[in-house]
Every structure is written in C-alpha cells, then in structure tokens.
Protein backbone atom coordinates (compact mmCIF):
# COMPACT_ATOMS: atom_id res chain seq x y z
CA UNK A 1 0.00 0.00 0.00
CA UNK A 2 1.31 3.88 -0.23
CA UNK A 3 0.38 4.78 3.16
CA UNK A 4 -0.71 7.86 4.90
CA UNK A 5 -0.26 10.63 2.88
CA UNK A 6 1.99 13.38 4.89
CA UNK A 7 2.70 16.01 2.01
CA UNK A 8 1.87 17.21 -1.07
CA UNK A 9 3.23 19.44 -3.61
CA UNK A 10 2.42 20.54 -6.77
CA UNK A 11 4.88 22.02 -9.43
CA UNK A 12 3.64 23.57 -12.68
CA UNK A 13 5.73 23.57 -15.78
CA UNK A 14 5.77 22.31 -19.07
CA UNK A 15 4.77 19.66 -20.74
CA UNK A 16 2.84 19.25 -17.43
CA UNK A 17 2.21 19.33 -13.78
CA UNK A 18 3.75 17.27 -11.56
CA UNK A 19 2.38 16.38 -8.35
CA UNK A 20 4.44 14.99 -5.22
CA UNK A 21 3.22 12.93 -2.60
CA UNK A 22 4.87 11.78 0.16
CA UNK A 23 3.36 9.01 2.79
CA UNK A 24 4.62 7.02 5.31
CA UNK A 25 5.48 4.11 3.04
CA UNK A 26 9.34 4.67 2.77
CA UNK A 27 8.43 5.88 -0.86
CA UNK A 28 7.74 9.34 -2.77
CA UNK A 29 5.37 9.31 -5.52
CA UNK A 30 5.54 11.91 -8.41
CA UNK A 31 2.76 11.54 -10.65
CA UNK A 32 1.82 13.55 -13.98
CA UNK A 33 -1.72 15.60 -13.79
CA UNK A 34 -3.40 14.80 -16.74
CA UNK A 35 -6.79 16.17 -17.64
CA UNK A 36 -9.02 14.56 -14.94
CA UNK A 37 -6.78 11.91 -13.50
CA UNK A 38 -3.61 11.26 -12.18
CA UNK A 39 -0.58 9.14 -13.84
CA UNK A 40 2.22 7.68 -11.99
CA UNK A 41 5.40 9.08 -13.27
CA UNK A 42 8.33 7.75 -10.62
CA UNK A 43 8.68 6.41 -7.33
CA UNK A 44 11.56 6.61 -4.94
CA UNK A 45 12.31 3.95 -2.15
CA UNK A 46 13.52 6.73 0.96
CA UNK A 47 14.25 6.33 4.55
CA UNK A 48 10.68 7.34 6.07
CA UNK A 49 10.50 4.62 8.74
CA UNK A 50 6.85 4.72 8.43
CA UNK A 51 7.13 8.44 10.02
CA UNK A 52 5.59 11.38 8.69
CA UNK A 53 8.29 13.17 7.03
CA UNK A 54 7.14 15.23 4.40
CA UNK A 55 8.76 16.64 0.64
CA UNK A 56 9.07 19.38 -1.42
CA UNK A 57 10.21 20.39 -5.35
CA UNK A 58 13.11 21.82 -5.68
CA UNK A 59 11.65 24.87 -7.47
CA UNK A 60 14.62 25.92 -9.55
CA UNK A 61 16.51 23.17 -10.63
CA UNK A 62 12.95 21.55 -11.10
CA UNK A 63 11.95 24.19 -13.90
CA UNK A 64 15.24 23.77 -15.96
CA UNK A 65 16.97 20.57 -15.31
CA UNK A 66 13.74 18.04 -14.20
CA UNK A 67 12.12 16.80 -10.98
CA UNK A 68 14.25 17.61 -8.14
CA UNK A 69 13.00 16.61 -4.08
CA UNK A 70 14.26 17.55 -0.90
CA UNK A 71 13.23 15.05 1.94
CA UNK A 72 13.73 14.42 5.27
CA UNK A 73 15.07 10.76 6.48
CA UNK A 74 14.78 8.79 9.41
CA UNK A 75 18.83 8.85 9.79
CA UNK A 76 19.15 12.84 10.72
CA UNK A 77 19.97 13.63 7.45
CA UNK A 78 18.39 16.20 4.54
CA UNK A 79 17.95 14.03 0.94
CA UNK A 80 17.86 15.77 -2.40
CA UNK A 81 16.52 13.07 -4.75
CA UNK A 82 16.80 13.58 -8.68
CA UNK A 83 13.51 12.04 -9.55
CA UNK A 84 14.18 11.30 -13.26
CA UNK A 85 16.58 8.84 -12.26
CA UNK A 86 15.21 7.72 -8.99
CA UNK A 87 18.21 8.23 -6.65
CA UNK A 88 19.42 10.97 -4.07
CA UNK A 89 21.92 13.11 -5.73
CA UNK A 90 23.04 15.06 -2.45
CA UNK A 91 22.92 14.20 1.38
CA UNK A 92 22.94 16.93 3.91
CA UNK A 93 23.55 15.66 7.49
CA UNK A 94 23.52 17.86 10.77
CA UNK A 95 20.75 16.67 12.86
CA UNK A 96 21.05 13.71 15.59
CA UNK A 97 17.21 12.79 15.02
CA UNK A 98 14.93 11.86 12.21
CA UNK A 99 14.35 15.30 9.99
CA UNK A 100 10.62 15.37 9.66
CA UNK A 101 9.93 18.46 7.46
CA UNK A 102 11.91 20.92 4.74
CA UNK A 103 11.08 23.96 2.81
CA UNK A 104 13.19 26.08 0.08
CA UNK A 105 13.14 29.13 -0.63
CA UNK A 106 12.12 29.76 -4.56
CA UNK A 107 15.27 30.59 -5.15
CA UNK A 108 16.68 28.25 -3.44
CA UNK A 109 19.51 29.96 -1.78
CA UNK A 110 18.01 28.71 1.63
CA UNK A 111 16.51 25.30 2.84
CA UNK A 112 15.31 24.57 6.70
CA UNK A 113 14.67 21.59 7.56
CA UNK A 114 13.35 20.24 11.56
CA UNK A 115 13.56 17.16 13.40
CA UNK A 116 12.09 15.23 16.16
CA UNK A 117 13.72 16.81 18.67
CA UNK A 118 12.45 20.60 17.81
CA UNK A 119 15.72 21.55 16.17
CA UNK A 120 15.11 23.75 13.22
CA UNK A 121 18.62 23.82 10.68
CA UNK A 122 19.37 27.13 8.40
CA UNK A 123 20.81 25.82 5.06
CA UNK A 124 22.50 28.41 3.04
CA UNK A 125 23.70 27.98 -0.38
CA UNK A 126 27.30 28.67 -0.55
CA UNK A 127 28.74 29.98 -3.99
CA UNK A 128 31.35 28.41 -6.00
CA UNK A 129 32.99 30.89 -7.14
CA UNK A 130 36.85 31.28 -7.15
C-alpha cells in the first residue's frame, strides 16, 4: 500500500504538472496531472521509517533541469533526490534525530529543515565561485 499521505506538492511547468506525494510508506510518488486523472510518473524507495516526514520540489533546478525533491530521512539527514533517475543526488547531514519536514526558498539559496527533537537547521547555499 502507499500509506498515509503526509505532504503534497504541486509544481507547474511544461509539458505538465507534476504532483508529489509523500506518505509514510518509505516511498515518494511523483505523478503527472493529466486532464481529470492522475498518472504515476516515478517512485523513490527513501528512509521514512513509516514516520511522517514530508517533501518538497526543488523549485529551480525543477523548472530547468527536471524533478528535483528535498526530503527528510529517518537517519538525521536532509535528501535531495533527482527524480528522473530515482536516486538521491546530495545528502545533507547535521541533525542527531529523524528530519521530519523541509522547505526552500524559490530561489533556493536557503533550505530549513526540523527534526524530532524541535531543532530547526538554516541551510544556506554557498557559492562556487573562485
């Protein structure tokens, strides 16, 4: 079964909508919104622990490069899953106790993400440049 449903999130774009659901199945779902229905695009196998950790797009590097996800885990850590190809691209760890929700800024320059424990962690992008 998927499970509880803890999140959704919806990203429009071109050729079409994408909707993101997260439940408390150890998978994310993205699904294409088609006229009056709904059409499973990709799923991702994450560390949920049957907990209700919730996901978001990634709204940038979702509009130009594909579906991007940021999601909590049950291990402390901060996922960023690249959902064309079904794996986590980046892993962001700093908290001691299972990271139940995120949120980006549009552009995403900063991410926050909170755990179990009430801790609340300040992500800032940090520029390449030499």
């Amino acid at each position: 079964g998927g499970g509880s449903i803890v999140s959704i999130a919806v990203r429009s774009g071109r050729p079409h909508q994408l909707l993101l659901v997260s439940s408390t199945s150890d998978l994310i779902f993205m699904f294409s919104i088609e006229k009056d229905s709904l059409l499973l695009v990709r799923k991702c196998a994450v560390k949920l622990g049957g907990l209700p950790i919730k996901s978001v797009f990634c709204p940038l590097v979702t509009a130009n490069k594909g579906a991007y996800v940021v999601t909590g885990s049950t291990d402390g850590s901060v996922l960023v899953y690249d959902m064309e190809k079904g794996k986590a691209v980046n892993k962001l760890q700093g908290h001691a106790c299972p990271v139940y929700t995120v949120s980006m800024s549009h552009n995403e320059n900063i991410l926050v993400s909170g755990d179990s424990s009430g801790t609340i962690i300040v992500w800032q992008r940090r520029d390449n440049k030499t």
